[in-house]
Protein backbone atom coordinates (compact mmCIF):
# COMPACT_ATOMS: atom_id res chain seq x y z
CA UNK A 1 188.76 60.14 116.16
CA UNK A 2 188.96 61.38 112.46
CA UNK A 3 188.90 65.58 111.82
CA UNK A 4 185.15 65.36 110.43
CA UNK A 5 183.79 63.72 114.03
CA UNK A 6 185.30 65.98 115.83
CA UNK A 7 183.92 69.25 113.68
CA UNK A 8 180.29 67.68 114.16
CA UNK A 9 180.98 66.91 117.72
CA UNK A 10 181.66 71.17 118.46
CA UNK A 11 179.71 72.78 120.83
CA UNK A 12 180.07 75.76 118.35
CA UNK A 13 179.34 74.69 114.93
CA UNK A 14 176.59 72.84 116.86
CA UNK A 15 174.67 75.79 118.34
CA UNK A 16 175.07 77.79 114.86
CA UNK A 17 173.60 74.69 113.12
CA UNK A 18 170.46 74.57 115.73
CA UNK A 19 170.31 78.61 114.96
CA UNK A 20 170.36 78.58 111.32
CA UNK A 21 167.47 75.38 111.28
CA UNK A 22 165.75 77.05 113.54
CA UNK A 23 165.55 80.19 111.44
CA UNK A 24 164.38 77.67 108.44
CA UNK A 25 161.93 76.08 110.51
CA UNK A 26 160.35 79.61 111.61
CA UNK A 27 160.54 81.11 108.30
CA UNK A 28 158.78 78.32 106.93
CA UNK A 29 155.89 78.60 110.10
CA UNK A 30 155.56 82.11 109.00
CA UNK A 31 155.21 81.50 105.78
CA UNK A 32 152.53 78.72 106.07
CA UNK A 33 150.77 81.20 108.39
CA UNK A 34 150.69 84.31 106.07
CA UNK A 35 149.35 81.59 103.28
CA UNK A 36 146.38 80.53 105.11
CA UNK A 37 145.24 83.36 107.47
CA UNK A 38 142.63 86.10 106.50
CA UNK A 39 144.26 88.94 103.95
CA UNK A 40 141.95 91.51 105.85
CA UNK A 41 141.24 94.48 103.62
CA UNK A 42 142.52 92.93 100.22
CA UNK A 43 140.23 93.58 97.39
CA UNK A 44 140.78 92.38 93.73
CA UNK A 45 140.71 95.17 92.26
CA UNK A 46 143.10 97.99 94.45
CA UNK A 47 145.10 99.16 91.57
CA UNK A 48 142.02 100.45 89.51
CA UNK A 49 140.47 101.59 92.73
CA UNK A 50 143.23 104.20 93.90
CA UNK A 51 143.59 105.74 90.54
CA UNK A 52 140.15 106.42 90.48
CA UNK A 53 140.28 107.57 93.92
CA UNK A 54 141.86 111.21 93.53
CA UNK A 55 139.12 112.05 90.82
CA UNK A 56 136.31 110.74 92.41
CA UNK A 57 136.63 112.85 96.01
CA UNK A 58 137.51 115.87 93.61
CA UNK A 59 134.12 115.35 91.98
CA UNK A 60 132.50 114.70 95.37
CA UNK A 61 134.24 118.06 96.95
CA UNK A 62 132.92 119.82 94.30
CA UNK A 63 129.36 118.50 94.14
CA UNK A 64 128.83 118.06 98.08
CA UNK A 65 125.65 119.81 99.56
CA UNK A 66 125.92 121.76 102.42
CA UNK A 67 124.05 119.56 104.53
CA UNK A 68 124.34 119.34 108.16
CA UNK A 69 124.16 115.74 109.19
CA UNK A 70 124.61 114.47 113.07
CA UNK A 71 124.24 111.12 114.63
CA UNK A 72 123.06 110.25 117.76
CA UNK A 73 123.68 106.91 119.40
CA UNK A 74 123.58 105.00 122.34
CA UNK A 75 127.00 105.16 124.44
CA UNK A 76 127.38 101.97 125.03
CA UNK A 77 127.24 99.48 122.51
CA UNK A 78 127.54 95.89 123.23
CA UNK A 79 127.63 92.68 120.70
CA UNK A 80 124.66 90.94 119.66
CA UNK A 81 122.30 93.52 121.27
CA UNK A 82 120.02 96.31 119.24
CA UNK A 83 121.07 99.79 119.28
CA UNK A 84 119.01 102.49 117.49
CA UNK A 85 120.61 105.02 115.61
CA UNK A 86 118.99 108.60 115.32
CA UNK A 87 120.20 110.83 112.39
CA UNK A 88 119.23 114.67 111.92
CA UNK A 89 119.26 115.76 108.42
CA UNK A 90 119.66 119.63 107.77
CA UNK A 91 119.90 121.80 104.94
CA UNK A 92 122.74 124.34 105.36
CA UNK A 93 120.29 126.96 106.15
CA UNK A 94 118.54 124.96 108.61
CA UNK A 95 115.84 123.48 107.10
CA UNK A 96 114.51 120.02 107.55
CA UNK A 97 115.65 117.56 104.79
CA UNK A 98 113.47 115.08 103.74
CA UNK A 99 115.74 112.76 101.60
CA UNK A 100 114.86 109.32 99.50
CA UNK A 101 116.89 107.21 101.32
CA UNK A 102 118.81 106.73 104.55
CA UNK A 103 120.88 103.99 105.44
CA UNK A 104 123.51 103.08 108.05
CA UNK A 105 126.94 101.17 106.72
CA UNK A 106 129.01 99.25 109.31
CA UNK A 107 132.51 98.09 108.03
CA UNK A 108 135.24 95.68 110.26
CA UNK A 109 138.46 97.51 109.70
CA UNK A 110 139.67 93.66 109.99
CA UNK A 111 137.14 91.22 108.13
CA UNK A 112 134.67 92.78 105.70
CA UNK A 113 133.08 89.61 105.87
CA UNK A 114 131.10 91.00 108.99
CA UNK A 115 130.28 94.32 107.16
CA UNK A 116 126.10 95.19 106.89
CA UNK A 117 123.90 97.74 106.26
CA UNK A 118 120.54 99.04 107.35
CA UNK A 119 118.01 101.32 106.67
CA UNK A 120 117.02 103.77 108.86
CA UNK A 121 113.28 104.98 108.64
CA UNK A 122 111.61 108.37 109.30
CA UNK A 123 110.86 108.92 112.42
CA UNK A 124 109.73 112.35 111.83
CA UNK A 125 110.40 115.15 109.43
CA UNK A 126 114.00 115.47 108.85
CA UNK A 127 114.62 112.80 111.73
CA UNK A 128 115.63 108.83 111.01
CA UNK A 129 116.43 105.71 112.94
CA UNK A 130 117.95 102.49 112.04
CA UNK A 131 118.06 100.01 114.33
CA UNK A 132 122.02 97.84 114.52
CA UNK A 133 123.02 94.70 115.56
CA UNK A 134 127.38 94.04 115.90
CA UNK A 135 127.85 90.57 115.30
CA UNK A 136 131.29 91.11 116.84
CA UNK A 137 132.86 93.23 119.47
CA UNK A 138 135.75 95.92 118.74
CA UNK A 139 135.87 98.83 116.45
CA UNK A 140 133.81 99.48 114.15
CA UNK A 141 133.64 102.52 110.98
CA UNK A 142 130.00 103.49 110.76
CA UNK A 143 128.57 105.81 107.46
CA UNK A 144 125.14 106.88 107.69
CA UNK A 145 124.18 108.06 104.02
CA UNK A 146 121.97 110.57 102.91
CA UNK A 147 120.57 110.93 99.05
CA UNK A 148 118.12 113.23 98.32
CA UNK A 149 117.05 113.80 94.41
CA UNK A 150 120.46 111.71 93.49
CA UNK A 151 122.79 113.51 95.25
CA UNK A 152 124.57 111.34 98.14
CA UNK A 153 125.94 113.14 101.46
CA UNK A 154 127.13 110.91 104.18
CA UNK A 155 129.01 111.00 107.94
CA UNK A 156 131.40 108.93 109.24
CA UNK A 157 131.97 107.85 113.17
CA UNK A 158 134.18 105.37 114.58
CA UNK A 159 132.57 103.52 117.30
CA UNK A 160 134.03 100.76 119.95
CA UNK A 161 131.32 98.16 120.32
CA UNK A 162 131.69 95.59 123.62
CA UNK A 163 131.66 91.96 124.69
């Protein structure tokens, strides 16, 4: 048996060979995977976006009414089924707001393909509702906006919707 045999034929150079393929072979899995899956929150444009970002919410800070806003919704929410949304829209001094337009945002913190929106109506003075369908179960970032005479005002709520 010649030298070179009996290196290919050891039990140790034969498990480090499996191990280092095998890391090729999974690296190469992973990478197919990462190619062809969803990005999730990528947009084109996220360089221009977070420059912008500091002196936009400075500009909003300054310019934000004092509104009171408050949402009230059902407690359980389940895919594919309606759920109205009630909002209460207050000036700061406790006034009823009657603003322009109303409108409920619902964003998938994992495909924004599934994001919507919907308008909510008046109901009565100062009070709206929107009725929401979840095409798909799991969390969900909900932003009810408010603008009244071009000035925007919105609240935020995280909600978990069910199977």
């Amino acid at each position: 048996m010649s030298k070179s045999t009996a290196l290919l034929k050891n039990p140790t150079l034969l498990v480090w060979g499996g191990l280092l393929a095998a890391f090729f072979v999974a690296n190469g899995v992973f990478i197919y995977l990462a190619q062809q899956s969803n990005p999730g929150l990528v947009v084109d444009n996220y360089y221009e976006r977070g420059q912008d970002y500091e002196k936009n919410m400075l500009k909003r800070m300054a310019s934000q009414p004092d509104w009171q806003l408050s949402i009230d919704r059902p407690e359980k929410l389940q895919r594919g089924v309606e759920a109205m949304f009630e909002l209460t829209a207050l000036s700061g001094s406790g006034e009823v707001l009657n603003p322009d337009l109303v409108t409920v945002f619902g964003y998938r913190p994992t495909d924004a393909k599934f994001d919507f929106s919907t308008p909510m109506v008046e109901l009565q003075s100062g009070i709206f509702r929107g009725a929401v369908v979840f095409p798909m179960a799991g969390n969900w970032d909900l932003l009810v906006t408010v603008e009244k005479d071009g000035v925007e005002h919105s609240v935020a709520e995280r909600v978990r919707v069910a199977d």
